[in-house]
C-alpha atoms as a PDB file:
ATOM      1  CA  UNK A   1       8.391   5.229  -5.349  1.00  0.00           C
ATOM      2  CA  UNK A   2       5.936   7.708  -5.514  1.00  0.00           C
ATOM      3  CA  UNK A   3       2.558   5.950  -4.583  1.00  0.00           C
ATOM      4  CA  UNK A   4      -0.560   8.256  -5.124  1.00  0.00           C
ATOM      5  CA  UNK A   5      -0.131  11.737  -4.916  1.00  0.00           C
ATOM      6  CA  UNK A   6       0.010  15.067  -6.744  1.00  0.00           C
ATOM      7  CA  UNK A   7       2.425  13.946  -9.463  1.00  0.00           C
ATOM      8  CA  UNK A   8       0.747  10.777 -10.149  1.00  0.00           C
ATOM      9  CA  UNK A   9      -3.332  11.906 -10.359  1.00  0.00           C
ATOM     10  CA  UNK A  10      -5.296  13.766 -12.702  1.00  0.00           C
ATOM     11  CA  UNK A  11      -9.060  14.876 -12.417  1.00  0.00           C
ATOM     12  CA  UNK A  12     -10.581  15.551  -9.243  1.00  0.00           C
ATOM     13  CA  UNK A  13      -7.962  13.498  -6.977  1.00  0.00           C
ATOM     14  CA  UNK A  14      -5.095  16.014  -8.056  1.00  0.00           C
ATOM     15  CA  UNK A  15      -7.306  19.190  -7.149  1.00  0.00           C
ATOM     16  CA  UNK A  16      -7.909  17.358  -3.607  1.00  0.00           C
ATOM     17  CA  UNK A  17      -4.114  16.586  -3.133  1.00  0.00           C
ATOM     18  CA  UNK A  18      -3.498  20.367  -4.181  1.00  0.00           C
ATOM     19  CA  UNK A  19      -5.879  21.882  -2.048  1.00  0.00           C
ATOM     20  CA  UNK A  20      -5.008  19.824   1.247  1.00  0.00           C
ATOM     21  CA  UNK A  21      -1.310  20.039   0.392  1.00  0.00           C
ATOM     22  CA  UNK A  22      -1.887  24.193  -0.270  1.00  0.00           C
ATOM     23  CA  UNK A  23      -3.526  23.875   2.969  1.00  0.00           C
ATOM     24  CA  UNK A  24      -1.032  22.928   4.864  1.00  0.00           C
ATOM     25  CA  UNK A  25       1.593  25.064   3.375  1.00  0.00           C
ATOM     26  CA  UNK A  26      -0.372  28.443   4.237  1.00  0.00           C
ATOM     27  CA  UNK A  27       0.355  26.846   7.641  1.00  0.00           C
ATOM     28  CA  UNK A  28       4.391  26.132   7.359  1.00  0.00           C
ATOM     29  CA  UNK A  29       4.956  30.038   5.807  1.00  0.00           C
ATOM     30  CA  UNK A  30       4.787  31.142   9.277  1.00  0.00           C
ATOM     31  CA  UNK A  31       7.536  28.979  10.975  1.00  0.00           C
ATOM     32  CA  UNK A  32      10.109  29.761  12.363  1.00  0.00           C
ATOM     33  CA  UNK A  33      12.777  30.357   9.672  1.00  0.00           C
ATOM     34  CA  UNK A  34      15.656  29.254  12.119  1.00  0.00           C
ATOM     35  CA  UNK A  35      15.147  25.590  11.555  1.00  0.00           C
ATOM     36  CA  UNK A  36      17.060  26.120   8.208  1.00  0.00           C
ATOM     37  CA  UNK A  37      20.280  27.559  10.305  1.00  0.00           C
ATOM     38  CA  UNK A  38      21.965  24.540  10.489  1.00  0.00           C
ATOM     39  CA  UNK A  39      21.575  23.221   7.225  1.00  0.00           C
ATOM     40  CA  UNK A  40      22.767  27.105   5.307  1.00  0.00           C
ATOM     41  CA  UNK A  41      25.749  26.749   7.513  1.00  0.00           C
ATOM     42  CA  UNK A  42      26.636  23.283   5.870  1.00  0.00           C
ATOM     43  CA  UNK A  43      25.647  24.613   2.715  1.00  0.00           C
ATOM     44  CA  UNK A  44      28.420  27.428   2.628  1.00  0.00           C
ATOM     45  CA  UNK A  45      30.880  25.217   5.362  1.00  0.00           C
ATOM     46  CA  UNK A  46      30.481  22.384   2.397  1.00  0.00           C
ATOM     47  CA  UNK A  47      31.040  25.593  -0.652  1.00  0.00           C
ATOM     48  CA  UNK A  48      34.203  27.092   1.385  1.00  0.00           C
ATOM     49  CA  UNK A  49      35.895  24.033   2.183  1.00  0.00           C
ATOM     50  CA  UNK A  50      36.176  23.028  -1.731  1.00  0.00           C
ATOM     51  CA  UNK A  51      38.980  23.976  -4.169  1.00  0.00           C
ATOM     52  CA  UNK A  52      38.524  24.630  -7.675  1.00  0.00           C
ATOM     53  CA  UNK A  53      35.735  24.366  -9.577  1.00  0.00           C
ATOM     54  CA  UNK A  54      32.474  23.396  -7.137  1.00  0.00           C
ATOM     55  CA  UNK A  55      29.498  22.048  -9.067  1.00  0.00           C
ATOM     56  CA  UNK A  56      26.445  23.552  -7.072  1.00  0.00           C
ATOM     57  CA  UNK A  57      24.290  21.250  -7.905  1.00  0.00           C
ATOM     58  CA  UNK A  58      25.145  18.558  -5.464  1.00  0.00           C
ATOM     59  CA  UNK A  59      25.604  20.463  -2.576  1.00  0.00           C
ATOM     60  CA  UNK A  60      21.858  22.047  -3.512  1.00  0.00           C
ATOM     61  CA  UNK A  61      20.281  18.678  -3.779  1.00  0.00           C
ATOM     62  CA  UNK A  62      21.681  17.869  -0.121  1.00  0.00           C
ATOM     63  CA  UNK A  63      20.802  20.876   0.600  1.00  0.00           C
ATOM     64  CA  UNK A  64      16.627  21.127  -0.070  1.00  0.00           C
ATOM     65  CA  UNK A  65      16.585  17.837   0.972  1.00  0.00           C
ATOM     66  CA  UNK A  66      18.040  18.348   3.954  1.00  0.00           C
ATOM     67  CA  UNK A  67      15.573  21.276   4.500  1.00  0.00           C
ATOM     68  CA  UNK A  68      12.570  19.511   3.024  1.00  0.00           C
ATOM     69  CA  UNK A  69      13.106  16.701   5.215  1.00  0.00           C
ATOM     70  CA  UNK A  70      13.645  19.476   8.197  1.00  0.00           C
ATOM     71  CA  UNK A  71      10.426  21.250   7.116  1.00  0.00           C
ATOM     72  CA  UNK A  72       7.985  18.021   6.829  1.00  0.00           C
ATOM     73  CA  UNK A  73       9.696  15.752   9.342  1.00  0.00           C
ATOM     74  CA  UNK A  74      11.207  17.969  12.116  1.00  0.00           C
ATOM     75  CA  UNK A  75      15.239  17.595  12.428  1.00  0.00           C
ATOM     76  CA  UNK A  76      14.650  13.860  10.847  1.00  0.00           C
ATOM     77  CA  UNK A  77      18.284  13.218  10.521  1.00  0.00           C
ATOM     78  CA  UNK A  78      19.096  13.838  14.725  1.00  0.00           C
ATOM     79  CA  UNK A  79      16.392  11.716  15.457  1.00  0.00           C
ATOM     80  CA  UNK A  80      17.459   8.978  13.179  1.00  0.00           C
ATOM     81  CA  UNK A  81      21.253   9.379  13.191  1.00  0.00           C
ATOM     82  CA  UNK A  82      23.242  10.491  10.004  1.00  0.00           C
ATOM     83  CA  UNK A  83      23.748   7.110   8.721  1.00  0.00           C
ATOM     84  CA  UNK A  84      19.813   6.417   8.372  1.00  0.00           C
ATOM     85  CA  UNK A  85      19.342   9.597   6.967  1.00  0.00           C
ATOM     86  CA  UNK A  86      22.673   9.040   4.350  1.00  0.00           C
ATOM     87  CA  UNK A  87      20.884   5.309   3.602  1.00  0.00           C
ATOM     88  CA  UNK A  88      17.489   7.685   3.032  1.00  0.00           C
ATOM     89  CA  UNK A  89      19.089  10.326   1.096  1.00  0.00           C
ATOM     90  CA  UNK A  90      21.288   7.842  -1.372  1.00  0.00           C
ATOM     91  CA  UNK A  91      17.967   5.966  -1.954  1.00  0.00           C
ATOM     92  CA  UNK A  92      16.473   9.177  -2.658  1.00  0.00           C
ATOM     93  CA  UNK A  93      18.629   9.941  -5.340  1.00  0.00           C
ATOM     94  CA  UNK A  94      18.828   6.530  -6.894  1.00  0.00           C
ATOM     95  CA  UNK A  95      15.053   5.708  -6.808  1.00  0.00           C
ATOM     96  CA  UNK A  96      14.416   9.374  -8.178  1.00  0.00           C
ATOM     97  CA  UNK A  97      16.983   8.905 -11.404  1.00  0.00           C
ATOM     98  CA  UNK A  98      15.383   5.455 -12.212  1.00  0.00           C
ATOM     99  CA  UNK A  99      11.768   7.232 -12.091  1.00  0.00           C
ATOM    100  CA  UNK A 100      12.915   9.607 -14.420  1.00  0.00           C
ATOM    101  CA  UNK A 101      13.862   7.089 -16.803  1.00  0.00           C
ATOM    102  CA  UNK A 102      10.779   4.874 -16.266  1.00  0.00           C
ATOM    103  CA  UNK A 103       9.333   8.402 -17.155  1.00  0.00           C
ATOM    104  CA  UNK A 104      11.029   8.499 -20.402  1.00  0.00           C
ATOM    105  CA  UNK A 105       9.744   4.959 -20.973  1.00  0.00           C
ATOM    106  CA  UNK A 106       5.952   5.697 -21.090  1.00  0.00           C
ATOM    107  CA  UNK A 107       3.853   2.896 -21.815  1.00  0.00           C
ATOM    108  CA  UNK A 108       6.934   0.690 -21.657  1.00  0.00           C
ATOM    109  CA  UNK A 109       8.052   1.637 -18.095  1.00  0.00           C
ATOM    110  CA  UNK A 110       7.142  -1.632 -16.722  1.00  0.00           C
ATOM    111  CA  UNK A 111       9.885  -3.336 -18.712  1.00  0.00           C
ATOM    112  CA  UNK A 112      12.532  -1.255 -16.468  1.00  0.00           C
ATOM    113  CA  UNK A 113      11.908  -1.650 -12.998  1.00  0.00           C
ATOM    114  CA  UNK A 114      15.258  -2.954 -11.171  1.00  0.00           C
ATOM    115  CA  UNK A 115      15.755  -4.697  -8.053  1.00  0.00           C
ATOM    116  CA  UNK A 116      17.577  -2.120  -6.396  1.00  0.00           C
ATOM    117  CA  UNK A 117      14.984   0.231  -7.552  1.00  0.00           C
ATOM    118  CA  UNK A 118      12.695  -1.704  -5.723  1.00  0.00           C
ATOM    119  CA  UNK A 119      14.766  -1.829  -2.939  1.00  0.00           C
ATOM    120  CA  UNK A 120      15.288   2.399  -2.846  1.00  0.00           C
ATOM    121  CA  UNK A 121      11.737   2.747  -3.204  1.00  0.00           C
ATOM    122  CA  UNK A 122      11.274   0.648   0.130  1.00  0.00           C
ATOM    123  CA  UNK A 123      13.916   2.501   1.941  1.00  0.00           C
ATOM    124  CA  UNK A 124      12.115   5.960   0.521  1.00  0.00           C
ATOM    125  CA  UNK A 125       8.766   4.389   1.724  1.00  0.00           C
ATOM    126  CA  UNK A 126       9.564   3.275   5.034  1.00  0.00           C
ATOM    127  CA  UNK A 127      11.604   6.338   6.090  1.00  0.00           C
ATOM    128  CA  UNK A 128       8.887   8.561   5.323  1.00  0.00           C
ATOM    129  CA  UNK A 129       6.349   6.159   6.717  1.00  0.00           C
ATOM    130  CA  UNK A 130       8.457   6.115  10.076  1.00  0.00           C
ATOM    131  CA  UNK A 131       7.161   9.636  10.878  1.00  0.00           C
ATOM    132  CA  UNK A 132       3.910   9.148  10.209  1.00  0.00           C
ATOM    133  CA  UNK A 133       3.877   6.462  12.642  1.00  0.00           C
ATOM    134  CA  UNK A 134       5.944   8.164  15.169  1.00  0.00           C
ATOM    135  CA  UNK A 135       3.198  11.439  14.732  1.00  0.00           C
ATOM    136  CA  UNK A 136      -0.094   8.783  14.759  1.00  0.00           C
ATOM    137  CA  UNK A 137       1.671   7.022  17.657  1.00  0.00           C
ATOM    138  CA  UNK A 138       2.538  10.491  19.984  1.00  0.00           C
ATOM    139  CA  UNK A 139      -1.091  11.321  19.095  1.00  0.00           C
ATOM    140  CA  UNK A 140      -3.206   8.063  20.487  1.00  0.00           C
ATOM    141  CA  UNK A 141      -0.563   7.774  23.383  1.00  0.00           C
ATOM    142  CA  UNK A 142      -0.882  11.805  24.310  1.00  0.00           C
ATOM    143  CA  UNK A 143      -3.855  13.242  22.944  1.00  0.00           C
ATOM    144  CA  UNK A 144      -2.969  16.621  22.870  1.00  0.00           C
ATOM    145  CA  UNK A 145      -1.676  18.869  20.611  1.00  0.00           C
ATOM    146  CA  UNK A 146       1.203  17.723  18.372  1.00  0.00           C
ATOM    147  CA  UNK A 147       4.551  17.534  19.756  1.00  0.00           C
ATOM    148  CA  UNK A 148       5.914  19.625  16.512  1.00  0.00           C
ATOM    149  CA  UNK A 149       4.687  21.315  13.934  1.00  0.00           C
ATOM    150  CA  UNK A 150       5.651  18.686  11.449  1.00  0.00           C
ATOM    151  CA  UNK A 151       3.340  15.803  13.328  1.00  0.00           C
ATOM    152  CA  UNK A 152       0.816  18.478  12.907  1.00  0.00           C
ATOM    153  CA  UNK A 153       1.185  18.394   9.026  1.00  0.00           C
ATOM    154  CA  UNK A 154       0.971  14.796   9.769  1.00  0.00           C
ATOM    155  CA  UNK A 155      -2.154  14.386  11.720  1.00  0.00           C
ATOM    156  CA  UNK A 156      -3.708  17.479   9.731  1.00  0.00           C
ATOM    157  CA  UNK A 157      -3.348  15.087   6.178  1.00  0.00           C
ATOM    158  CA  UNK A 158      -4.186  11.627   8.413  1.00  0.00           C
ATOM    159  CA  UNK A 159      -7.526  13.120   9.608  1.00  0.00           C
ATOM    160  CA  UNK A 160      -8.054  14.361   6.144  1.00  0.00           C
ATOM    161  CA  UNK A 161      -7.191  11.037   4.800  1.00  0.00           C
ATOM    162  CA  UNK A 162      -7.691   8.241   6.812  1.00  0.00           C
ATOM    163  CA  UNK A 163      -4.713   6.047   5.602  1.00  0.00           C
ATOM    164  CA  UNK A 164      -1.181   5.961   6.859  1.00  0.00           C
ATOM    165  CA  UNK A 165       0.150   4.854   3.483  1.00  0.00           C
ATOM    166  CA  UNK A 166      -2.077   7.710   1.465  1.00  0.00           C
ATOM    167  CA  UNK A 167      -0.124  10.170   4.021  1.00  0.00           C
ATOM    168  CA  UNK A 168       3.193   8.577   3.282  1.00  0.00           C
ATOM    169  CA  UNK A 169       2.944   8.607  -0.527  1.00  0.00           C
ATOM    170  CA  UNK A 170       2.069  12.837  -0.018  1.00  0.00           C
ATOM    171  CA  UNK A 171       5.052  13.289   1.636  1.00  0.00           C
ATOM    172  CA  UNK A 172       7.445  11.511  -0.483  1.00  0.00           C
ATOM    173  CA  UNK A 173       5.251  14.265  -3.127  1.00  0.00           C
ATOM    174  CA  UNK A 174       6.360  17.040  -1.186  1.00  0.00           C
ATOM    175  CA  UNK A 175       9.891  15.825  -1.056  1.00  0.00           C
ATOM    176  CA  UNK A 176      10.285  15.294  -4.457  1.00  0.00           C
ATOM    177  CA  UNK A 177       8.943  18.804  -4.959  1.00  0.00           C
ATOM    178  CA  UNK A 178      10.707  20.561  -2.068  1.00  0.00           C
ATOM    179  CA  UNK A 179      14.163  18.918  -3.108  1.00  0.00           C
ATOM    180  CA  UNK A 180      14.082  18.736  -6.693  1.00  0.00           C
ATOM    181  CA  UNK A 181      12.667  21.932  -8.075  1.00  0.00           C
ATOM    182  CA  UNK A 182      13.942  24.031  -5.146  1.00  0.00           C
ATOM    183  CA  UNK A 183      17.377  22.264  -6.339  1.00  0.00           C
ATOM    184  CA  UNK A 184      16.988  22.767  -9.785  1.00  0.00           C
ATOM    185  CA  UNK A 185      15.974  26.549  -9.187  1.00  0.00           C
ATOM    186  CA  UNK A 186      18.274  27.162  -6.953  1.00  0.00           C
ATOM    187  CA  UNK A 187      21.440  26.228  -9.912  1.00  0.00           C
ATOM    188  CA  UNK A 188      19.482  27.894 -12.425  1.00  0.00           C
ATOM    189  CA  UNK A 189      19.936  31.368 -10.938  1.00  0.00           C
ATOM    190  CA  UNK A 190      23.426  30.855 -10.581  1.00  0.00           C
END
């Protein structure tokens, strides 16, 4: 699923992936913070509407990756409609548990690699690799500035790059990152 990256290089090819990706999050601390509205609102509409016990961290997981996505990919979800972004996010979550087993695994991760892994890991690929078209696409037809900010993160790691799929497999990276640990962190101080 995750191609090359920051979680999958060591050496000098990490410290490049850091520094660009640092790069372009100096960038992102400046947006506009209203982009999240939406997505808090489901947050505590999801959290109200329950009865009982709630275990947070579902609703988190939907919830950075609903902002991740938002954050690297513009509103990706109204673009695409809910039920691409459901088929993304369900992939997501499947291809991400099998990775952490084939993590477990080590040297013998090879022996575990399922067909519907494969399958989520295409669905993770090609989702992420739609934008990047759509940004490299709006760029050679337009040539001006970036329609959004997140074709700008785009273009900014393509002309650092050179490769569609390199600027794919960084932004599957960031999503793992920006739903996971956020995620994680975010039921940990609870």
């Amino acid at each position: 699923m995750l191609g090359e990256g920051i979680f999958t290089q060591d050496g000098r090819p990490w410290k490049h992936s850091r520094e660009l990706l640092r790069r372009q999050f100096v960038r992102i601390n400046f947006k506009d913070l209203s982009t999240f509205d939406r997505h808090v609102d489901d947050l505590i509409t999801g959290l109200s509407s329950s009865d009982g016990v709630v275990d947070l961290q579902p609703a988190f997981f939907r919830f950075t990756l609903a902002t991740t996505t938002a954050l690297i990919f513009g509103e990706a979800d109204s673009r695409l409609g809910d039920e691409t972004h459901e088929t993304f996010a369900s992939s997501f979550d499947y291809a991400s548990m099998i990775s952490a087993i084939r993590l477990r695994l080590a040297d013998l991760e090879w022996a575990y690699k399922p067909k519907a892994f494969r399958r989520a890991c295409d669905v993770v690929k090609k989702y992420a690799g739609h934008f990047v078209h759509e940004a490299l696409d709006a760029q050679r037809s337009d040539c001006s500035s970036p329609r959004t900010e997140s074709q700008a993160l785009i273009l900014d790691l393509y002309a650092e790059l050179k490769d569609s799929d390199l600027v794919r497999d960084q932004l599957v990276h960031v999503l793992i990152a920006g739903r996971d640990t956020t995620a994680c962190l975010m039921s940990w101080t609870l």
